[in-house]
ModelCIF file with pLDDT and N, C-alpha, C, O atoms, coordinates in Angstrom:
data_MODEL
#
_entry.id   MODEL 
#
_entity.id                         1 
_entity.type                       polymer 
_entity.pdbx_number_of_molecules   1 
#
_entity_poly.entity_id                      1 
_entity_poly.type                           'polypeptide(L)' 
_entity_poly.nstd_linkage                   no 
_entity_poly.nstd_monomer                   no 
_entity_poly.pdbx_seq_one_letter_code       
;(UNK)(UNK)(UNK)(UNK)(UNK)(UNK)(UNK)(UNK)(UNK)(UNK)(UNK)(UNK)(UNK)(UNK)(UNK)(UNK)
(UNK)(UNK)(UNK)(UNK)(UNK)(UNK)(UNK)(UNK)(UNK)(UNK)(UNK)(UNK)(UNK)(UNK)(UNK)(UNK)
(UNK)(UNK)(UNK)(UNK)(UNK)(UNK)(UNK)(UNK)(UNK)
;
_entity_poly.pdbx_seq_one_letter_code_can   XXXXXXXXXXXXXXXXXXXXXXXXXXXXXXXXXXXXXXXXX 
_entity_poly.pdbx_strand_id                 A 
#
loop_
_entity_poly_seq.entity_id 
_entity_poly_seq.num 
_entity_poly_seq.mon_id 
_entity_poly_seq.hetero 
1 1  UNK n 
1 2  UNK n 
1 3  UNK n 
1 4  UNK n 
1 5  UNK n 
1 6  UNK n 
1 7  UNK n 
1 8  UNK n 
1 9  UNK n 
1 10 UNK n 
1 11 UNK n 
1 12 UNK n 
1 13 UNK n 
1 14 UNK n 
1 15 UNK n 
1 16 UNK n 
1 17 UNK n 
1 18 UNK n 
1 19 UNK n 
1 20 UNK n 
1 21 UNK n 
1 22 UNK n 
1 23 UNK n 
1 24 UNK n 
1 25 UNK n 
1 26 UNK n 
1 27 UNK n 
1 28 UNK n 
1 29 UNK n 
1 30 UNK n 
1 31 UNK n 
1 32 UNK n 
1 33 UNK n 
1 34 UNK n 
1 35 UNK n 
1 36 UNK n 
1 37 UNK n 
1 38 UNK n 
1 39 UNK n 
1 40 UNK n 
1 41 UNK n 
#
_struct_asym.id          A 
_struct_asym.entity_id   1 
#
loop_
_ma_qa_metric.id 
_ma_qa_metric.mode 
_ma_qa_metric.name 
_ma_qa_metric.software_group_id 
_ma_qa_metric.type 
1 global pLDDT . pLDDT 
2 local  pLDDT . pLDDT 
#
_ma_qa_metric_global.metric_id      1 
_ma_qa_metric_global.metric_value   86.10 
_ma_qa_metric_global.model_id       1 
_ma_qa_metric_global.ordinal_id     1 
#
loop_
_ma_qa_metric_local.label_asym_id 
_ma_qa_metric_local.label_comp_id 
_ma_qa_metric_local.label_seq_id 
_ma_qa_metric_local.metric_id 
_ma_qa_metric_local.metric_value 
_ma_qa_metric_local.model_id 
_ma_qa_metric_local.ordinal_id 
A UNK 1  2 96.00 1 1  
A UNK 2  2 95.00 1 2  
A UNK 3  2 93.00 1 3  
A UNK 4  2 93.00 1 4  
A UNK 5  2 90.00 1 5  
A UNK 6  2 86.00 1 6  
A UNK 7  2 86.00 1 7  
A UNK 8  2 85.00 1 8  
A UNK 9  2 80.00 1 9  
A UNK 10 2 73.00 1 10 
A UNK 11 2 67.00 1 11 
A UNK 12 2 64.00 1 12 
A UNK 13 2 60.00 1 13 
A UNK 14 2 61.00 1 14 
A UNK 15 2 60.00 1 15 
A UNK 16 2 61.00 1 16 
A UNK 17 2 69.00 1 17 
A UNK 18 2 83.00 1 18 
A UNK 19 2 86.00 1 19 
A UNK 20 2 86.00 1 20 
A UNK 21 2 88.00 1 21 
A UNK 22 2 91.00 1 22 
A UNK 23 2 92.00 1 23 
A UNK 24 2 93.00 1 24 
A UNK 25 2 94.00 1 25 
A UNK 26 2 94.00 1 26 
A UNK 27 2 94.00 1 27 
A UNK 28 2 95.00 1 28 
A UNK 29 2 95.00 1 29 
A UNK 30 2 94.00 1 30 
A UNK 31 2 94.00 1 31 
A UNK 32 2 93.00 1 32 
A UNK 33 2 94.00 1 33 
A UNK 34 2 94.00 1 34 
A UNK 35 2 95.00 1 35 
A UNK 36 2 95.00 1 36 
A UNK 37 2 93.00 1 37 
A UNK 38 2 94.00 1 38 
A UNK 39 2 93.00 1 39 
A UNK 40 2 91.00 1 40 
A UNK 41 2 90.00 1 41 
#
loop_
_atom_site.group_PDB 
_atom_site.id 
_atom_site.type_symbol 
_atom_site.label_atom_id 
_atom_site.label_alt_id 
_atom_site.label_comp_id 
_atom_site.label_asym_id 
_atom_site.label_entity_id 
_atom_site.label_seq_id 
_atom_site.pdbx_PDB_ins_code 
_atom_site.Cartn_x 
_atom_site.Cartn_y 
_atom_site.Cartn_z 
_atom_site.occupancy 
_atom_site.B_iso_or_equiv 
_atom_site.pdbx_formal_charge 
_atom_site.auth_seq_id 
_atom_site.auth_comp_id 
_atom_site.auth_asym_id 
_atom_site.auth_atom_id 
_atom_site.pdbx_PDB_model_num 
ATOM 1   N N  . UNK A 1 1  ? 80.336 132.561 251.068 1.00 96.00 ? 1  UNK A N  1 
ATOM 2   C CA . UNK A 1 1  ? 80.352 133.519 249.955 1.00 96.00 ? 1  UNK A CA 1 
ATOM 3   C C  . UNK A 1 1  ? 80.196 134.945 250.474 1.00 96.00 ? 1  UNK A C  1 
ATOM 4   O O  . UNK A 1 1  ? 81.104 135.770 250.376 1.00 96.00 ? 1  UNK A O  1 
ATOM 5   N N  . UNK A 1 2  ? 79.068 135.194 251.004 1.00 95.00 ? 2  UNK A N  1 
ATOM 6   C CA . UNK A 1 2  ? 79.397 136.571 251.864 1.00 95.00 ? 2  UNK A CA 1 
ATOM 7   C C  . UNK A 1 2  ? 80.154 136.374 253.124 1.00 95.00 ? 2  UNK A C  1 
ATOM 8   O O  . UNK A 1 2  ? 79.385 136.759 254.006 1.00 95.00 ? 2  UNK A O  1 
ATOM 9   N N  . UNK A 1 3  ? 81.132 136.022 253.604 1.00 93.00 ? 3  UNK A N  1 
ATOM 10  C CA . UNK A 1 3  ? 82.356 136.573 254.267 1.00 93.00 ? 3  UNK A CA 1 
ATOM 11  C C  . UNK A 1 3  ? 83.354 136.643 252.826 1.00 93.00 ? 3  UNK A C  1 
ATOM 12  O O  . UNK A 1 3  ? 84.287 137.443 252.909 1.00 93.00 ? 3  UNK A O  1 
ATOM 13  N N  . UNK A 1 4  ? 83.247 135.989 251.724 1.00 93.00 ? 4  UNK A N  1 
ATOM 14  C CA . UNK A 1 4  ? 84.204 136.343 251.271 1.00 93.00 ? 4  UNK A CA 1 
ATOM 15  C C  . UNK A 1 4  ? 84.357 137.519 250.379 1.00 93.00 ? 4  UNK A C  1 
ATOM 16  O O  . UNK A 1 4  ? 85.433 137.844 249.878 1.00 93.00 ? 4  UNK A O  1 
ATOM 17  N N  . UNK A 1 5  ? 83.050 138.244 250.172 1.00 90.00 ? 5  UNK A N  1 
ATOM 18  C CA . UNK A 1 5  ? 82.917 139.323 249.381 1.00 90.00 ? 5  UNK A CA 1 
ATOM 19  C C  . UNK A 1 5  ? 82.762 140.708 250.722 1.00 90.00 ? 5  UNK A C  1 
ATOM 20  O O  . UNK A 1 5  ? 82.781 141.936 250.631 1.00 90.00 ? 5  UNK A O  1 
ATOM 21  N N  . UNK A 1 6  ? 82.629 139.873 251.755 1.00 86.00 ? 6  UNK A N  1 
ATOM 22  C CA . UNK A 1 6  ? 82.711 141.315 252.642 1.00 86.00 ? 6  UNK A CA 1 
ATOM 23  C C  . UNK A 1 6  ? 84.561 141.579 253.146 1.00 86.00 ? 6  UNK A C  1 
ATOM 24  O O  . UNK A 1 6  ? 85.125 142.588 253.568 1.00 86.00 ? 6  UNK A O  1 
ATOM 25  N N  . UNK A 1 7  ? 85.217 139.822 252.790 1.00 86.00 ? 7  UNK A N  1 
ATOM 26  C CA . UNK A 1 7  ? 86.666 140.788 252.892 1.00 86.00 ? 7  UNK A CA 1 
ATOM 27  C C  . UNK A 1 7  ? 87.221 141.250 251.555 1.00 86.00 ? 7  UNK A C  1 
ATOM 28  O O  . UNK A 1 7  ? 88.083 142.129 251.596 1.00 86.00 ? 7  UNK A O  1 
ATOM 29  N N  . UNK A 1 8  ? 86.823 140.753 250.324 1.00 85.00 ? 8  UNK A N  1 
ATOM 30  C CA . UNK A 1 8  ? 87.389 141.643 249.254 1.00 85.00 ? 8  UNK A CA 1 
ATOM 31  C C  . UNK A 1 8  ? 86.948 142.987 249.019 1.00 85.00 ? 8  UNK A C  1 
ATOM 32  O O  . UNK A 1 8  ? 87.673 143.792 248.434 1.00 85.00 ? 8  UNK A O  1 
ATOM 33  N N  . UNK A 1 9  ? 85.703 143.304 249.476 1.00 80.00 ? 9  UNK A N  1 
ATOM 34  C CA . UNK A 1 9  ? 84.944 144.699 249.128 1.00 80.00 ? 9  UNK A CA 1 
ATOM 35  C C  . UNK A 1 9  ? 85.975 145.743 250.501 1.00 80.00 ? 9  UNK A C  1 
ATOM 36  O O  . UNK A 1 9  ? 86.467 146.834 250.211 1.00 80.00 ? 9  UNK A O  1 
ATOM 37  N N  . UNK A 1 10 ? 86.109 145.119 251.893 1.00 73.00 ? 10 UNK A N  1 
ATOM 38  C CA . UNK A 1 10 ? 86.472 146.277 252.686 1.00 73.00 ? 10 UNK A CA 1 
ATOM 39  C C  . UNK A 1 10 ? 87.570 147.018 252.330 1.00 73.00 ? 10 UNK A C  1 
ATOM 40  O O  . UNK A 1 10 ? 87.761 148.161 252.746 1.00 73.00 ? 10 UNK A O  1 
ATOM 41  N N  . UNK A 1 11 ? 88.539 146.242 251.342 1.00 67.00 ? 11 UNK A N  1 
ATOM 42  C CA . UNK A 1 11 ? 90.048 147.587 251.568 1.00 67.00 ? 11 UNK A CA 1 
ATOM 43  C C  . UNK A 1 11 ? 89.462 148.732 250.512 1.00 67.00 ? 11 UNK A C  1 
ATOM 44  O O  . UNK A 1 11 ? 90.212 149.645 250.168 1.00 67.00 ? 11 UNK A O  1 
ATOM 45  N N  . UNK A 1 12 ? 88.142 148.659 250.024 1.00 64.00 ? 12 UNK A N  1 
ATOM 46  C CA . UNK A 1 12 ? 87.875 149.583 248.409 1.00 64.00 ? 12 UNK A CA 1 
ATOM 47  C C  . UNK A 1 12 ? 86.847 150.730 249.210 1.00 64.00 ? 12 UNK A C  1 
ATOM 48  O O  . UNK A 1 12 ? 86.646 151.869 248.790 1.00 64.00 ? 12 UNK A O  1 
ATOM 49  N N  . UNK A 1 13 ? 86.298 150.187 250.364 1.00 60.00 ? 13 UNK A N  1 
ATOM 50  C CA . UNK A 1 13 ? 85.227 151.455 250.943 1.00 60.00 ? 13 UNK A CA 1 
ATOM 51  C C  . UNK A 1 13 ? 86.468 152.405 251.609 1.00 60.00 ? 13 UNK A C  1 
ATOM 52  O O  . UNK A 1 13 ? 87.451 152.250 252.334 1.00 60.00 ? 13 UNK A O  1 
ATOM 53  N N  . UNK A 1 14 ? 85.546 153.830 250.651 1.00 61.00 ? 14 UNK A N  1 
ATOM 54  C CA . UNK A 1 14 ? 86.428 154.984 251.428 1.00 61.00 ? 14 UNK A CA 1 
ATOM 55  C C  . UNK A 1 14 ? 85.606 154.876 252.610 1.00 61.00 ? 14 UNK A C  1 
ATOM 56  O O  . UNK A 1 14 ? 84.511 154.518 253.043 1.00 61.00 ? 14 UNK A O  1 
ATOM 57  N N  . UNK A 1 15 ? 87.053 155.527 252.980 1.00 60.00 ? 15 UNK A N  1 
ATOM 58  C CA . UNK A 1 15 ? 86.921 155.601 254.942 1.00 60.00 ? 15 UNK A CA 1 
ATOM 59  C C  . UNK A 1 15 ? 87.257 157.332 254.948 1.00 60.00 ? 15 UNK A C  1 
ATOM 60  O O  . UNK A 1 15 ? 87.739 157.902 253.969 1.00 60.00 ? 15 UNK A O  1 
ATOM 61  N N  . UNK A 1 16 ? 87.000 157.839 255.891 1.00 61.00 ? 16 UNK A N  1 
ATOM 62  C CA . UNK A 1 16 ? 87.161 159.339 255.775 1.00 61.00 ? 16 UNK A CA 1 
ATOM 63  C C  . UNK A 1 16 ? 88.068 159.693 256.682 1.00 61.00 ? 16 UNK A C  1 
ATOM 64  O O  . UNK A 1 16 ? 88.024 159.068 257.742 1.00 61.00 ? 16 UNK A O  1 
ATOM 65  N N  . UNK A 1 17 ? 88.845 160.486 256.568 1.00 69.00 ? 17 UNK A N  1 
ATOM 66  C CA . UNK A 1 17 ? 89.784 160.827 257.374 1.00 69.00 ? 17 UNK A CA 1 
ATOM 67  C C  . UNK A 1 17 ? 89.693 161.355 258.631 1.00 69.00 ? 17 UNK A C  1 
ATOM 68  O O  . UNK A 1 17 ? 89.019 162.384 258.582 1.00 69.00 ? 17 UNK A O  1 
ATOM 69  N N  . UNK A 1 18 ? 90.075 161.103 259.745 1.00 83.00 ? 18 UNK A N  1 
ATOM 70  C CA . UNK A 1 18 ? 89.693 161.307 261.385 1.00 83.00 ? 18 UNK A CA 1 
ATOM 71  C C  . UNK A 1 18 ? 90.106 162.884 261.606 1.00 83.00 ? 18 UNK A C  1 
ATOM 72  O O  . UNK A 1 18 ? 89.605 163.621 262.456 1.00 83.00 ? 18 UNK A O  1 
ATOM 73  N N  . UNK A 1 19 ? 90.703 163.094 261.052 1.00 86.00 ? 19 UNK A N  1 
ATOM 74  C CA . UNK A 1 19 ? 91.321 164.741 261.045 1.00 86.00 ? 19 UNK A CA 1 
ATOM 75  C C  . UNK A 1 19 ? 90.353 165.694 260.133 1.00 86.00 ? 19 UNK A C  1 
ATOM 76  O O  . UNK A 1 19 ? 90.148 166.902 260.254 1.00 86.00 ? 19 UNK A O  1 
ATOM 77  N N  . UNK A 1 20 ? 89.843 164.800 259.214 1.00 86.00 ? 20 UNK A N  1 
ATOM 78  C CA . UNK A 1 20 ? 89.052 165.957 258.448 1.00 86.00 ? 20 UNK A CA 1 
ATOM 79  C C  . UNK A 1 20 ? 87.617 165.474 259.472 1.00 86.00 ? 20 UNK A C  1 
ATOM 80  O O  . UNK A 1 20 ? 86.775 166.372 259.464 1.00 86.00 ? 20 UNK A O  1 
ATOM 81  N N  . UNK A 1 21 ? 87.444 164.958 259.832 1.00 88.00 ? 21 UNK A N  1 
ATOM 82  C CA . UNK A 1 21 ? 86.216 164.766 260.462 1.00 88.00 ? 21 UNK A CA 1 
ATOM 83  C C  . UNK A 1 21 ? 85.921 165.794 261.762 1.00 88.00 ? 21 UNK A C  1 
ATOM 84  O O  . UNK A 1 21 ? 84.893 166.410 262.041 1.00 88.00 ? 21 UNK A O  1 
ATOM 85  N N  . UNK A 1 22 ? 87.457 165.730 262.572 1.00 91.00 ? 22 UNK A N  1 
ATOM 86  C CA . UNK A 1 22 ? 87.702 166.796 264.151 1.00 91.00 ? 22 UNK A CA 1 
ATOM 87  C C  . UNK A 1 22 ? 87.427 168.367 263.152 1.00 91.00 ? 22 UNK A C  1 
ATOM 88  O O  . UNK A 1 22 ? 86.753 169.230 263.713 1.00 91.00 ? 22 UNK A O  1 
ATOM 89  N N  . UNK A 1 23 ? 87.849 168.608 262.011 1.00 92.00 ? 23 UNK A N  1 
ATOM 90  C CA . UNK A 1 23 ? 88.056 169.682 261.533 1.00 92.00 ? 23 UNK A CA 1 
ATOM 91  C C  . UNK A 1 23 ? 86.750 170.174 261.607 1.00 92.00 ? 23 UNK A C  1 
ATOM 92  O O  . UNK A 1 23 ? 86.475 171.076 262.397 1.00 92.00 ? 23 UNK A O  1 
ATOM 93  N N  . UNK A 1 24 ? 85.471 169.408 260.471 1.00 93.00 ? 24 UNK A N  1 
ATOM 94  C CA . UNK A 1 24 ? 83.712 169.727 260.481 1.00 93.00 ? 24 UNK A CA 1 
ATOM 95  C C  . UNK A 1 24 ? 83.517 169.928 261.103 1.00 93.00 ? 24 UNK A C  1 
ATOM 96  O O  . UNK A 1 24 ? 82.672 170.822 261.064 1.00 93.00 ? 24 UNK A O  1 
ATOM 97  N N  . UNK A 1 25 ? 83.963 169.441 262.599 1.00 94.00 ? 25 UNK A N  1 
ATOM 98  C CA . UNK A 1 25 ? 83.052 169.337 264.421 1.00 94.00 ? 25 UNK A CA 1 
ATOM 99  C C  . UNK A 1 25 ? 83.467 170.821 264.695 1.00 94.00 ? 25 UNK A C  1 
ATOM 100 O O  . UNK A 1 25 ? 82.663 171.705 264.990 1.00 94.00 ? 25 UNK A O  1 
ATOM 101 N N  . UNK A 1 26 ? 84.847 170.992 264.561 1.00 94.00 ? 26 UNK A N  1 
ATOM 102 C CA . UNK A 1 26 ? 85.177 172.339 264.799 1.00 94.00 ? 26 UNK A CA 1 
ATOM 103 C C  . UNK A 1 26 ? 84.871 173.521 264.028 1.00 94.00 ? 26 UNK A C  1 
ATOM 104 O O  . UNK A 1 26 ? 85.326 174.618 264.353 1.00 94.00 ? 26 UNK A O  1 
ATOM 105 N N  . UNK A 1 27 ? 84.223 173.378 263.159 1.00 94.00 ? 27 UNK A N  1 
ATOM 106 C CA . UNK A 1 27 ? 83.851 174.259 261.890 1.00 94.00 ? 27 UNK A CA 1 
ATOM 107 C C  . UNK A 1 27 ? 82.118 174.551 262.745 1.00 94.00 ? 27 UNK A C  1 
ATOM 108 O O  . UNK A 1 27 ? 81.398 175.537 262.904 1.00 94.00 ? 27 UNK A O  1 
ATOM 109 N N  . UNK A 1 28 ? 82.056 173.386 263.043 1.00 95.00 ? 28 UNK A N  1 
ATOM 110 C CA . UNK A 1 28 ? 80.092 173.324 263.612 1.00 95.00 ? 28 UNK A CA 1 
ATOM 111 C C  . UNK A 1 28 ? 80.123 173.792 264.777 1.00 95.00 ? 28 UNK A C  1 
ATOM 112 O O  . UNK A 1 28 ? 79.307 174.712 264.710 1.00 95.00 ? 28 UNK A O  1 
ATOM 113 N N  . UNK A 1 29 ? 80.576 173.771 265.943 1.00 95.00 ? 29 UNK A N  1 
ATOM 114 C CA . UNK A 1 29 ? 80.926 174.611 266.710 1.00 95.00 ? 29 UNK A CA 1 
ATOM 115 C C  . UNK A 1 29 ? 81.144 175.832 267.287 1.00 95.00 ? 29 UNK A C  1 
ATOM 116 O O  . UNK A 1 29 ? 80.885 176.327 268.385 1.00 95.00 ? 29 UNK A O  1 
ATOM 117 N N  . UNK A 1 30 ? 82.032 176.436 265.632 1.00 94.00 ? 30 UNK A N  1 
ATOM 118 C CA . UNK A 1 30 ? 82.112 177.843 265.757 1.00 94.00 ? 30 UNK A CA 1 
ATOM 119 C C  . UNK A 1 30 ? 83.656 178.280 266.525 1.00 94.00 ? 30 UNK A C  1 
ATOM 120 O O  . UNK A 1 30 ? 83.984 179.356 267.025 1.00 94.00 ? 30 UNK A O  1 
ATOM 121 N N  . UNK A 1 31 ? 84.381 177.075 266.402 1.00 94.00 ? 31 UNK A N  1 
ATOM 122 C CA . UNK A 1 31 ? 85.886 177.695 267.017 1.00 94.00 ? 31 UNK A CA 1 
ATOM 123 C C  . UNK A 1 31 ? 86.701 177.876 265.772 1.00 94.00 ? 31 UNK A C  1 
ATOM 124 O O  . UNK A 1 31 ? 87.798 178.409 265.940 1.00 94.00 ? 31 UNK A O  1 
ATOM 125 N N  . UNK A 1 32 ? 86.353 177.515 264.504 1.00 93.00 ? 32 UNK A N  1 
ATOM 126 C CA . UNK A 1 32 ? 87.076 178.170 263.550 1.00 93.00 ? 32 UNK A CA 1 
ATOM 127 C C  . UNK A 1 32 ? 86.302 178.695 262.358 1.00 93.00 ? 32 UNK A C  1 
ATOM 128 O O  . UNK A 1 32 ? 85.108 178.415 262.247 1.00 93.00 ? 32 UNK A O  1 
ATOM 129 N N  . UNK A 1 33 ? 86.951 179.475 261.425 1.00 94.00 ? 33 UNK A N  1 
ATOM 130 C CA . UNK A 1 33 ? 85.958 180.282 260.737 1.00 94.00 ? 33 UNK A CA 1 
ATOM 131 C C  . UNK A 1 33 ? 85.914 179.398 259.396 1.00 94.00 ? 33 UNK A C  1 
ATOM 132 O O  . UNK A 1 33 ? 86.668 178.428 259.464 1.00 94.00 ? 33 UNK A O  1 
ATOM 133 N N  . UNK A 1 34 ? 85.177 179.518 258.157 1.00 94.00 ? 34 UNK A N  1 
ATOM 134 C CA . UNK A 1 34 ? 84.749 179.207 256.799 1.00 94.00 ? 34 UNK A CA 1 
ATOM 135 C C  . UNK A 1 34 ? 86.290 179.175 256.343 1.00 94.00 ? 34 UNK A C  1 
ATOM 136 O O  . UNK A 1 34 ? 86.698 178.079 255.958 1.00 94.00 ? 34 UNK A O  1 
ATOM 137 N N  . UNK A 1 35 ? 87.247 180.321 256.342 1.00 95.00 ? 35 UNK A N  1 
ATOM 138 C CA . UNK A 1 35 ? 88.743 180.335 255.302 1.00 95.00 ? 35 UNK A CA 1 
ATOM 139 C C  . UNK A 1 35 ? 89.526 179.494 255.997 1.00 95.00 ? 35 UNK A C  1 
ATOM 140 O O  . UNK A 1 35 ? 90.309 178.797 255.351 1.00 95.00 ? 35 UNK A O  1 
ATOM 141 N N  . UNK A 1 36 ? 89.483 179.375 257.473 1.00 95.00 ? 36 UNK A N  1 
ATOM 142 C CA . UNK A 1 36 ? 90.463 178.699 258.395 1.00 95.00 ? 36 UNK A CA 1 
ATOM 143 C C  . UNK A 1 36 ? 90.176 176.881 258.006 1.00 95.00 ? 36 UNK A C  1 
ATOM 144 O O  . UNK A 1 36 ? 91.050 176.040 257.796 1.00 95.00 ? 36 UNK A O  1 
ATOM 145 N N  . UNK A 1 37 ? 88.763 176.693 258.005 1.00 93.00 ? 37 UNK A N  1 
ATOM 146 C CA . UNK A 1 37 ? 88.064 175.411 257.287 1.00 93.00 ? 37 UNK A CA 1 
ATOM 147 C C  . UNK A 1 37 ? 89.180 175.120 256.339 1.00 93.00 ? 37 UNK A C  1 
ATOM 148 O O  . UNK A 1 37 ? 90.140 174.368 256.505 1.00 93.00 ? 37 UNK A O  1 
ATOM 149 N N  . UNK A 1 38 ? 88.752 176.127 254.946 1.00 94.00 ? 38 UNK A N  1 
ATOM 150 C CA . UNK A 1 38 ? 89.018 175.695 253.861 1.00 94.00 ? 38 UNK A CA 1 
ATOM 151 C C  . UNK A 1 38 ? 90.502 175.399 253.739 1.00 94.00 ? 38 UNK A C  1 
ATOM 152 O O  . UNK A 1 38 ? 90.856 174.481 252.999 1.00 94.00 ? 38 UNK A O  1 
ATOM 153 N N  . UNK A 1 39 ? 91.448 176.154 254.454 1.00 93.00 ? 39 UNK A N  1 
ATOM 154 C CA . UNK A 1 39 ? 92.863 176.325 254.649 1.00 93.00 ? 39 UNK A CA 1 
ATOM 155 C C  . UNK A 1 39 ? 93.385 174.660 254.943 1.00 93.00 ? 39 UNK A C  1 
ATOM 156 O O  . UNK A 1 39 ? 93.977 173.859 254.219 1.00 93.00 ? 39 UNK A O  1 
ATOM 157 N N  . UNK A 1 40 ? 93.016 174.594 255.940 1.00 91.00 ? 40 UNK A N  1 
ATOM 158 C CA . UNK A 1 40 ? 93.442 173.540 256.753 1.00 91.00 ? 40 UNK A CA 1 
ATOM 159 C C  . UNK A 1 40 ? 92.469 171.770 256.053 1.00 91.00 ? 40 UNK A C  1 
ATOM 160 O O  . UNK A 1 40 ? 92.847 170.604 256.172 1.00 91.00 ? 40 UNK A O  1 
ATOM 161 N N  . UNK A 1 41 ? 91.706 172.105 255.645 1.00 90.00 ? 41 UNK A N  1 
ATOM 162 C CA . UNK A 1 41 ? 91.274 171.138 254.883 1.00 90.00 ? 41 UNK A CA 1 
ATOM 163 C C  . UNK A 1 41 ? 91.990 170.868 253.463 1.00 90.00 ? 41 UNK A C  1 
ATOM 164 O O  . UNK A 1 41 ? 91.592 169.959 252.734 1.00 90.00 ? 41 UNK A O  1 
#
């Protein structure tokens, strides 16, 4: 019963996008600015 509710539940968890994730790191960093963030996000 739980394997079978852990494979119907996985395709419904958001997953976050790997690109918006490199983007935050680079935002925390300080190689791009707050508008360049918001732009590209």
């Amino acid at each position: 019963i739980y394997g079978i509710t852990v494979l119907v539940r996985k395709p419904f968890d958001k997953k976050e996008d790997h690109s918006l994730q490199i983007l935050k790191d680079r935002l925390a960093k300080g190689e791009i600015d707050e508008k360049e963030y918001n732009d590209k996000r």
